[in-house]
Protein backbone atom coordinates (compact mmCIF):
# COMPACT_ATOMS: atom_id res chain seq x y z
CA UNK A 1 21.67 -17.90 -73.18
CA UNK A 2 23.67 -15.50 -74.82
CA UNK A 3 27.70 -15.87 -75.88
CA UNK A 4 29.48 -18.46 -73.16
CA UNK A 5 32.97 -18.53 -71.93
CA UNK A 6 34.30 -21.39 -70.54
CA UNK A 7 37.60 -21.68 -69.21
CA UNK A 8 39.06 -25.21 -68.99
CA UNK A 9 41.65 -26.36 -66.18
CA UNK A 10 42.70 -29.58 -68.08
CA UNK A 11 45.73 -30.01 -66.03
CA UNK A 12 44.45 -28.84 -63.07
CA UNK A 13 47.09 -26.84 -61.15
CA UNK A 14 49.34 -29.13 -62.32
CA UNK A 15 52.68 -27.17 -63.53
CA UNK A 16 55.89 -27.61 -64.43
CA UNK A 17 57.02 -24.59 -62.66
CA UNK A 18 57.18 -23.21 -59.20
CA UNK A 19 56.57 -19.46 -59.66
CA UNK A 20 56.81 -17.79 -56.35
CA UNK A 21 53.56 -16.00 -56.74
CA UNK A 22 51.80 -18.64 -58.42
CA UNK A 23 47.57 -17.40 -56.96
CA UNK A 24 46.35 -20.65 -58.05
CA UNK A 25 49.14 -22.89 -56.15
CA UNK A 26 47.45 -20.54 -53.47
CA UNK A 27 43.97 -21.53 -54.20
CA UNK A 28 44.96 -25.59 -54.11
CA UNK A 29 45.89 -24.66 -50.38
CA UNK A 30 42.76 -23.68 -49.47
CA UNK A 31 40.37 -26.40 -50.88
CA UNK A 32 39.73 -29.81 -49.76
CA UNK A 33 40.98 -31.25 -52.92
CA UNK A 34 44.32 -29.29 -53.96
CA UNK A 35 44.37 -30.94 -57.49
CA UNK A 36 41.59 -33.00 -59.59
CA UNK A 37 44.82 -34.39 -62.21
CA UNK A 38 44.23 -34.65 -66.08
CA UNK A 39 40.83 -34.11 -67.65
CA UNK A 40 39.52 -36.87 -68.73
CA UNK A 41 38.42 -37.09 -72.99
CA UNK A 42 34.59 -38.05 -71.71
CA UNK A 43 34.78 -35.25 -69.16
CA UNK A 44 35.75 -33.17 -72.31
CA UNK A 45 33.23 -34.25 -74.45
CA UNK A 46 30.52 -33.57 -72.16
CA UNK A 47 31.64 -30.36 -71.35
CA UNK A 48 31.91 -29.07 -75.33
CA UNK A 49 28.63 -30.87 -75.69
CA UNK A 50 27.00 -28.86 -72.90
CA UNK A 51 28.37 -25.87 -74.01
CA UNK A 52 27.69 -25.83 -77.57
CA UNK A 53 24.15 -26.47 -77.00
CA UNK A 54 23.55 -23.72 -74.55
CA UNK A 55 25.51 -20.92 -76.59
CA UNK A 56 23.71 -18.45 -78.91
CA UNK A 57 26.23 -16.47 -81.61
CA UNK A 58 29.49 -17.72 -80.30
CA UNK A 59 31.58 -19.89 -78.02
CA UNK A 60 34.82 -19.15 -76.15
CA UNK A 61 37.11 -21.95 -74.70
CA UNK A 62 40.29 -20.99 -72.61
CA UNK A 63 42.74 -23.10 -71.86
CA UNK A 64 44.72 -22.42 -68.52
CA UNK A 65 46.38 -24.15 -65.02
CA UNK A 66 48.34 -24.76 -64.00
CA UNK A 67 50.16 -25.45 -67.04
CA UNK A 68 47.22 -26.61 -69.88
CA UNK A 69 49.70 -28.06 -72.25
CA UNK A 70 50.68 -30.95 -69.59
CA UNK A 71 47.49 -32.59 -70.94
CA UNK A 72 48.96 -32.81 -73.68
CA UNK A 73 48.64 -31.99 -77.42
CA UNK A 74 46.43 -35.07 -78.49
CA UNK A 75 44.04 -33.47 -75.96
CA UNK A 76 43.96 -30.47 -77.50
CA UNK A 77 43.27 -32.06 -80.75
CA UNK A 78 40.25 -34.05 -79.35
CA UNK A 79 38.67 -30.43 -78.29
CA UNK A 80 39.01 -29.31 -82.10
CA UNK A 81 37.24 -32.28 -83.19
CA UNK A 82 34.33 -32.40 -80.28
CA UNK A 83 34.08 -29.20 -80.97
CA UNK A 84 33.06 -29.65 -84.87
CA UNK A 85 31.28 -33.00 -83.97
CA UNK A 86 28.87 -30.49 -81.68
CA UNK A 87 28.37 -27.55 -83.46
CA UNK A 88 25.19 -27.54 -84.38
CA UNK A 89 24.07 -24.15 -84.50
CA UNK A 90 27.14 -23.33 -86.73
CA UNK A 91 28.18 -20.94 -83.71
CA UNK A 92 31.67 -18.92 -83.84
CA UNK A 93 33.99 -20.61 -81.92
CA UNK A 94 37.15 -19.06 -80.40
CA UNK A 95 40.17 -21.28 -78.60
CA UNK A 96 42.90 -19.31 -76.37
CA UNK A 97 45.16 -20.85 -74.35
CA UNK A 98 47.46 -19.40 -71.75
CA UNK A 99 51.04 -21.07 -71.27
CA UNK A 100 54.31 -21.03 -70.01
CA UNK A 101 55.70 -22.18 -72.99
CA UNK A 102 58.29 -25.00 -71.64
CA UNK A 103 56.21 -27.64 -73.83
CA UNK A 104 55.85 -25.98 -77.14
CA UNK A 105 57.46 -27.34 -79.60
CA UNK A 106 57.49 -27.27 -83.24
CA UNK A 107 54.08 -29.49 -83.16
CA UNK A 108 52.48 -27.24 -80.88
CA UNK A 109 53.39 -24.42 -82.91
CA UNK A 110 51.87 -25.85 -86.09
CA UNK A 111 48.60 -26.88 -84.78
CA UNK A 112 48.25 -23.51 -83.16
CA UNK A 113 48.26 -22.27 -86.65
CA UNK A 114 46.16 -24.31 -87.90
CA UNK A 115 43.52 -24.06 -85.35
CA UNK A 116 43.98 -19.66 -85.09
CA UNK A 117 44.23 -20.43 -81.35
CA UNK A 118 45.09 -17.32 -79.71
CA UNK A 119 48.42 -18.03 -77.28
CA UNK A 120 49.22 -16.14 -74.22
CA UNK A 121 52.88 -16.38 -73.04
CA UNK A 122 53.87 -15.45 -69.54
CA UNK A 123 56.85 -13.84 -69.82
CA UNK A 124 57.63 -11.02 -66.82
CA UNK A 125 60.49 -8.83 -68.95
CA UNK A 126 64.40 -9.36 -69.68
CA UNK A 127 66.12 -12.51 -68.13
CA UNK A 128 67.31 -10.95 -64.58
CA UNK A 129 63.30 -10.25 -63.94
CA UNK A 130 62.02 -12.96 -65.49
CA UNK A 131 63.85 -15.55 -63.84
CA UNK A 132 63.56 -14.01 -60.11
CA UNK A 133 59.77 -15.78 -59.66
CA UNK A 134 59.36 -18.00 -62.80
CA UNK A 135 61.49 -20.42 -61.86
CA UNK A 136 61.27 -24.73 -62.98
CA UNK A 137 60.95 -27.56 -60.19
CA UNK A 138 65.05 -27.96 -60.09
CA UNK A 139 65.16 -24.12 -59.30
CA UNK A 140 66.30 -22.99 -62.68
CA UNK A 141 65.68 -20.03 -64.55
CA UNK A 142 62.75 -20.23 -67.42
CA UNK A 143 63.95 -17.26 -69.63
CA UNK A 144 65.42 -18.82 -72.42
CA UNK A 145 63.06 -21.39 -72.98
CA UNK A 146 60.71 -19.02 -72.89
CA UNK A 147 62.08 -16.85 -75.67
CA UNK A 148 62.45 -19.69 -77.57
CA UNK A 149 58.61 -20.69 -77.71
CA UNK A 150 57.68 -17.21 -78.78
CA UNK A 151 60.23 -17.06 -81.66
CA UNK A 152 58.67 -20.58 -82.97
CA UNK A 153 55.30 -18.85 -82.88
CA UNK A 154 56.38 -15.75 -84.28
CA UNK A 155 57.67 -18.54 -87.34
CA UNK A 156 54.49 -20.22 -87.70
CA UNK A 157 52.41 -17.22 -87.92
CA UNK A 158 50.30 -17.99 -84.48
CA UNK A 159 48.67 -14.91 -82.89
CA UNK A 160 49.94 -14.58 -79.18
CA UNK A 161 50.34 -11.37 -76.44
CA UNK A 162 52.40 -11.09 -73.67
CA UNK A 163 50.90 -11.85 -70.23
CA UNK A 164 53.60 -10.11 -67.37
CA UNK A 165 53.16 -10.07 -63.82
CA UNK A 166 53.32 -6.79 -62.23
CA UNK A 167 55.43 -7.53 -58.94
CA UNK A 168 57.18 -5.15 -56.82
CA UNK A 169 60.35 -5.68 -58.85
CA UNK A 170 58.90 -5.07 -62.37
CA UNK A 171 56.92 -1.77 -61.14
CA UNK A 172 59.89 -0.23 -60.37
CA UNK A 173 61.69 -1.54 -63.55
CA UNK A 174 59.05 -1.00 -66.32
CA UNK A 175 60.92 1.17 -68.61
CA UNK A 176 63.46 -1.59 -69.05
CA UNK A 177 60.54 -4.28 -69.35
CA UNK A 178 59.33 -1.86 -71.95
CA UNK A 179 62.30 -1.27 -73.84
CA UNK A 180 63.49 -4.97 -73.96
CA UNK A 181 59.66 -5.96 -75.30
CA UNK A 182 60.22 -3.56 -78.05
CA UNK A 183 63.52 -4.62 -78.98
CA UNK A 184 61.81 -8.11 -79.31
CA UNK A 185 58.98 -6.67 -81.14
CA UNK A 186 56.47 -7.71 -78.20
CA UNK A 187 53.63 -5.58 -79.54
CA UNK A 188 50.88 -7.20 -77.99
CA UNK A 189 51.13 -6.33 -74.22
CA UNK A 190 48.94 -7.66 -70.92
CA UNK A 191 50.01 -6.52 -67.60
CA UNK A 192 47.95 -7.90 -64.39
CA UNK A 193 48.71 -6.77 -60.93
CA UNK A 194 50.11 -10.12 -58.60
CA UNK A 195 48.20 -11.11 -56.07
CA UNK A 196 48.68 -11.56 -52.12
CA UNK A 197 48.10 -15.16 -50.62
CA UNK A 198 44.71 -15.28 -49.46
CA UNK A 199 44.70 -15.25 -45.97
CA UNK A 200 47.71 -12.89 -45.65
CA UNK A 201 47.67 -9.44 -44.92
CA UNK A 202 48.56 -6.81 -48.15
CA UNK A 203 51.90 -5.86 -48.78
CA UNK A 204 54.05 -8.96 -46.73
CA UNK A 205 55.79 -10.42 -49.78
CA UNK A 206 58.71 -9.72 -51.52
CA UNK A 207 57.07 -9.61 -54.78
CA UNK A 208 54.08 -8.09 -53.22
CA UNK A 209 53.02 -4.89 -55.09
CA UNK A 210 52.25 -1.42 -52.88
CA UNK A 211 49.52 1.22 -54.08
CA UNK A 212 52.34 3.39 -54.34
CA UNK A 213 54.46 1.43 -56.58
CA UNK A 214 51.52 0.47 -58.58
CA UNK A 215 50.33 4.13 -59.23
CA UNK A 216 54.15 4.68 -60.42
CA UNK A 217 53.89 1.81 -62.30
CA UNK A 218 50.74 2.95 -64.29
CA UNK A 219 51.95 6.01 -65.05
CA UNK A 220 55.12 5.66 -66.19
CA UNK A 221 53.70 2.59 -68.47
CA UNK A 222 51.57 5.01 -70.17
CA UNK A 223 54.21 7.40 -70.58
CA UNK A 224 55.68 5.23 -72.83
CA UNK A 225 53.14 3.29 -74.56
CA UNK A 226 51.34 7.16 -75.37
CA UNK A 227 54.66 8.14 -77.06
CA UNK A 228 54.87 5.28 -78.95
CA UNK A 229 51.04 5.95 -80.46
CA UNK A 230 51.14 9.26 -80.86
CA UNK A 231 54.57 8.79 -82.79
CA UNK A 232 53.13 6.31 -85.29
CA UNK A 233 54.69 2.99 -83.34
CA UNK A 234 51.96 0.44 -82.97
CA UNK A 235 51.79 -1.47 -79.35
CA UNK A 236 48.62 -2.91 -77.97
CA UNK A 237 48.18 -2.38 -73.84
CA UNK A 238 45.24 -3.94 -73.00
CA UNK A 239 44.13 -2.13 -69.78
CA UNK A 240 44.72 1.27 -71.90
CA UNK A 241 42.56 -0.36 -74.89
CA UNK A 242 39.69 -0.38 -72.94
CA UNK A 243 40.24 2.86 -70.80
CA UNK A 244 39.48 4.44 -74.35
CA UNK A 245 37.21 2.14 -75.48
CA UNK A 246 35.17 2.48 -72.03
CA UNK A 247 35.18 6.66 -73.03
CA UNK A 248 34.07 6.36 -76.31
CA UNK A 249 30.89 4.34 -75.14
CA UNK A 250 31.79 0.57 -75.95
CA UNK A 251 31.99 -1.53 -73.25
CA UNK A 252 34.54 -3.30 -72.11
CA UNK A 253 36.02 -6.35 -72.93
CA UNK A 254 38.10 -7.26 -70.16
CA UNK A 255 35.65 -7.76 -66.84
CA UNK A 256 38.29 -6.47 -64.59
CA UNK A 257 37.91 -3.14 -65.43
CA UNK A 258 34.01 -3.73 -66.34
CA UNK A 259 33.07 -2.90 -62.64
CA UNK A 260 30.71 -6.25 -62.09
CA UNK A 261 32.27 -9.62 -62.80
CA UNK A 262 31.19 -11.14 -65.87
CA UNK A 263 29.17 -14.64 -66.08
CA UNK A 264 32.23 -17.16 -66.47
CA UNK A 265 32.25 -21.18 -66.38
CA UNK A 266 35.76 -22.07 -65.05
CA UNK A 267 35.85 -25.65 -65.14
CA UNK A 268 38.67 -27.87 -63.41
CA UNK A 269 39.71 -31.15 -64.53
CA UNK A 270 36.86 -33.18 -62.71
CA UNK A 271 34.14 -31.18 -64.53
CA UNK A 272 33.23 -29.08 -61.52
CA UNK A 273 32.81 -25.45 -62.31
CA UNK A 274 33.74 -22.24 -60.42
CA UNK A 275 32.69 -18.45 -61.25
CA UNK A 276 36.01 -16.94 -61.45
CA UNK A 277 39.55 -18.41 -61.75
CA UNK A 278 40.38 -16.00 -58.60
CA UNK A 279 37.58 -17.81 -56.69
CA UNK A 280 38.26 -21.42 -57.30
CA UNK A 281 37.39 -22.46 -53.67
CA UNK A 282 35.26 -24.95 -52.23
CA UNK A 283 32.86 -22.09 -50.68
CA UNK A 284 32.70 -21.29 -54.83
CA UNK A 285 31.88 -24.06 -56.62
CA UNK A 286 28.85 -24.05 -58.48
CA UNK A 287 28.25 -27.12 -59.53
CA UNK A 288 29.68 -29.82 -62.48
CA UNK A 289 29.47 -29.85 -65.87
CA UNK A 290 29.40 -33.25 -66.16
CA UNK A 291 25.90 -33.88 -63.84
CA UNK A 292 24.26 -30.38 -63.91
CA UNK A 293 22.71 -28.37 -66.18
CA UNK A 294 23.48 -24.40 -67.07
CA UNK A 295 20.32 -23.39 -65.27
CA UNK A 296 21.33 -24.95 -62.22
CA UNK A 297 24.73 -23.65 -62.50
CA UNK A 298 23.11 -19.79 -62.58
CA UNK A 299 20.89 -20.86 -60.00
CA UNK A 300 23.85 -21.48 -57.44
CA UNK A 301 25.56 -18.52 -58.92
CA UNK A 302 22.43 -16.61 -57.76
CA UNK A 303 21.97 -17.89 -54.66
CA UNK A 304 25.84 -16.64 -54.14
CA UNK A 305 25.42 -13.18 -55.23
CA UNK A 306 28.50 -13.24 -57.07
CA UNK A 307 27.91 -11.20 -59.92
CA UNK A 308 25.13 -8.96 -57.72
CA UNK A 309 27.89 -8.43 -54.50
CA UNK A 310 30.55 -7.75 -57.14
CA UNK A 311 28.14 -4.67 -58.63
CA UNK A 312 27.76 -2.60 -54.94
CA UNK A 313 30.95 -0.36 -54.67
CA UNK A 314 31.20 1.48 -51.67
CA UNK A 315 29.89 4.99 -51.17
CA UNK A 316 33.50 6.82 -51.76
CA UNK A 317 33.37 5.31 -55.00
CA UNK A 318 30.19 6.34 -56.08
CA UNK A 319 31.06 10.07 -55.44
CA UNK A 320 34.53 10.01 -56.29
CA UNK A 321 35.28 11.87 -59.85
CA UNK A 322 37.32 8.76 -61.66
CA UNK A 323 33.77 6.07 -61.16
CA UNK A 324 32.92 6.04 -64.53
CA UNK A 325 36.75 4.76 -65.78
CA UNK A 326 38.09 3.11 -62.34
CA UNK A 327 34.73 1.17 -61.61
CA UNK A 328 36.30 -0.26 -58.32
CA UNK A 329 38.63 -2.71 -60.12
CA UNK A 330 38.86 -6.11 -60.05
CA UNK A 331 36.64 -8.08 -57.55
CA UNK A 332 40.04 -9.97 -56.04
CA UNK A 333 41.68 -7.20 -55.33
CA UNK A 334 38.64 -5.37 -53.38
CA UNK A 335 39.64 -4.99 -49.75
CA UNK A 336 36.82 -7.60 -47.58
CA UNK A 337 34.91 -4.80 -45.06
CA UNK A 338 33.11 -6.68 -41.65
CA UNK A 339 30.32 -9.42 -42.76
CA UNK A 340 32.14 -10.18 -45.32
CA UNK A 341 30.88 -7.02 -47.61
CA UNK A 342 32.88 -5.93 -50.27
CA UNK A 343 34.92 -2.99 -49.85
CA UNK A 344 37.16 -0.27 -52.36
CA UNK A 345 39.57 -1.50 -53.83
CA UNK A 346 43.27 -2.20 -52.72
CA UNK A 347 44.80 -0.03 -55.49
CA UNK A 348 42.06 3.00 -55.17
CA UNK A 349 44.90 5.30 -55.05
CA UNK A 350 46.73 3.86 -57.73
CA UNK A 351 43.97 4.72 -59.79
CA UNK A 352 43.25 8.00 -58.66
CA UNK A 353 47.00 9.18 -59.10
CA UNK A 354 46.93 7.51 -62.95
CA UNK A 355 43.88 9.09 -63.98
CA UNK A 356 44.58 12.69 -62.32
CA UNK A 357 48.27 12.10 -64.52
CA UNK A 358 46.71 10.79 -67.69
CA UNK A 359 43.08 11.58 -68.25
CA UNK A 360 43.90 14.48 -70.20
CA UNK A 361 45.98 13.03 -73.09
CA UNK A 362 43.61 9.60 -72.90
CA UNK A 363 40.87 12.09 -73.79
CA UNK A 364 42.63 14.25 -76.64
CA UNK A 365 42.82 10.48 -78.09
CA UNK A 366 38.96 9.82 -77.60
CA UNK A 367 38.55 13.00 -79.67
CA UNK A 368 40.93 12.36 -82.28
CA UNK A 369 39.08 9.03 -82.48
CA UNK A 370 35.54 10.68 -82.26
CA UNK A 371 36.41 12.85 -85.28
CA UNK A 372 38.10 10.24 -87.37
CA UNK A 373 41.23 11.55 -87.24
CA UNK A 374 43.79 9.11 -86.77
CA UNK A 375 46.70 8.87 -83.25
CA UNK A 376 49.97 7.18 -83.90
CA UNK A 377 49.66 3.22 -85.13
CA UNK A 378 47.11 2.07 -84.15
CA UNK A 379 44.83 3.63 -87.19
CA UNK A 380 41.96 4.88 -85.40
């Protein structure tokens, strides 16, 4: 077995807020069991145990929800110490953990430090965006709060990014999202398209985001970003990161842009595991930690075709110009064809409109790269 991921659901989709796009308050509404509470320590323990023992090289835990840090900071502490208590094989082991940073105090701050977690704070631009969908259970606004937790990180020296929602209000405002995030100093940058509820048709939300405005979105993004490298100002946009790392031959490291979803354990709070967090459905599940065994996880992953399905892209994308770099997107957002085959994706001409607009300065950056000649900030 080679490196293993395993992203943890210790709360569940328990959350202290009530974002109006929320996917995985989505998800609860289409399973039998909408939440499976607090992970229990022994659940814990025989999930690190487990997944020490099958890794070779390294080990990834994630931490997501819901909102992780409502299990609390003493559980977090037990997974450092299981951790070192089962690592045998003196693998690499890597903690991340994405929040919403109400909880984080100075105490969460510290051990983050301590522990080189790697912190991803949701934060969707200034206060007026921000607050229009991330709103608390009394209806409030999470802005400040929010800015608050990623100053006290910023103090203790704790390495975080920005994770921001791409809705149809922040497309059409992501120069001011861009600008406010420098002001801030926001230099590491994540933007993922929202998501439609399951069994609703494209498009019907307010926040719900259009080909068209994402297209606009993408290319105005860039815009900025590639003045900002080219001028010598460092910021870190990880779909762009591995655009030119994809060129150059490396591949890449985010699986929505990898063309065929990746080999993931997400594991909710009773130990039962899922192959995507998009996907965590009864129809899914592949099993539990806690009674099965990795080989009979992968069996029922085979017998789904999850990772196979997810590698067949449609004839128009096999002859279309932009394959190599567009690679169909991410599974979710793949449009379902009749029995249930998987189709092109929602956003194809999104992506065909960004790379027609920016393939030509991405690849004067792949050759400045090629021929060791550094672009901008970044130092490559």
């Amino acid at each position: 077995m080679p490196p293993i991921n395993v992203m943890l659901k210790p709360a569940s989709g328990l959350c202290n807020l009530r974002c109006r796009y929320c996917f995985y308050a989505d998800e609860m509404k289409n399973r039998e069991v909408s939440s499976y509470g607090l992970m229990s320590e022994e659940t814990l323990e025989v999930i690190v145990q487990k997944a020490l023992a099958e890794a070779e090289g390294q080990c990834t835990f994630g931490l997501q929800g819901g909102e992780p840090t409502l299990a609390g900071l003493d559980f977090l502490k037990k997974l450092v110490e299981l951790q070192k208590k089962y690592n045998k094989k003196n693998l690499i082991i890597n903690n991340a953990l994405q929040t919403n940073g109400m909880l984080i105090d100075e105490q969460w701050a510290e051990f983050f430090a301590e522990n080189h977690f790697l912190v991803g704070v949701s934060l969707d631009g200034d206060q007026s965006l921000h607050d229009l969908y991330r709103r608390d259970a009394d209806d409030k606004g999470t802005f400040d709060r929010v800015m608050k937790t990623v100053s006290l990180l910023e103090q203790h020296g704790v390495e975080y990014n920005i994770l921001t929602v791409v809705t149809a209000q922040t497309a059409k405002r992501i120069g001011e999202i861009y600008k406010f995030f420098a002001r801030k100093k926001l230099r590491y940058q994540q933007y993922i398209p929202c998501l439609d509820p399951l069994e609703a048709d494209r498009g019907g939300e307010k926040y719900s985001l259009t080909p068209e405005l994402y297209g606009n979105f993408m290319k105005k993004l860039f815009d900025l970003w590639y003045d900002d490298v080219v001028n010598g100002r460092f910021i870190y946009i990880r779909y762009f990161e591995n655009l030119l790392g994809m060129m150059l031959g490396m591949p890449p490291e985010s699986c929505g842009v990898s063309g065929v979803c990746s080999r993931q354990y997400v594991v909710e709070a009773d130990g039962s595991v899922y192959p995507c967090d998009f996907y965590m459905l009864d129809s899914y599940k592949l099993g539990s930690l806690v009674t099965d065994s990795f080989d009979q996880l992968e069996e029922r992953r085979k017998q789904l075709r999850f990772i196979e399905d997810s590698a067949i892209w449609p004839s128009e994308c096999m002859n279309c110009k932009w394959v190599r770099v567009c690679r169909n997107g991410c599974r979710r957002d793949r449009i379902m064809g009749e029995d249930n085959v998987i189709g092109k994706n929602y956003f194809c001409q999104s992506y065909k409109a960004f790379f027609e607009y920016a393939m030509p300065r991405l690849s004067e950056m792949c050759r400045a790269i090629a021929q060791n000649r550094r672009y901008g900030g970044n130092g490559r």
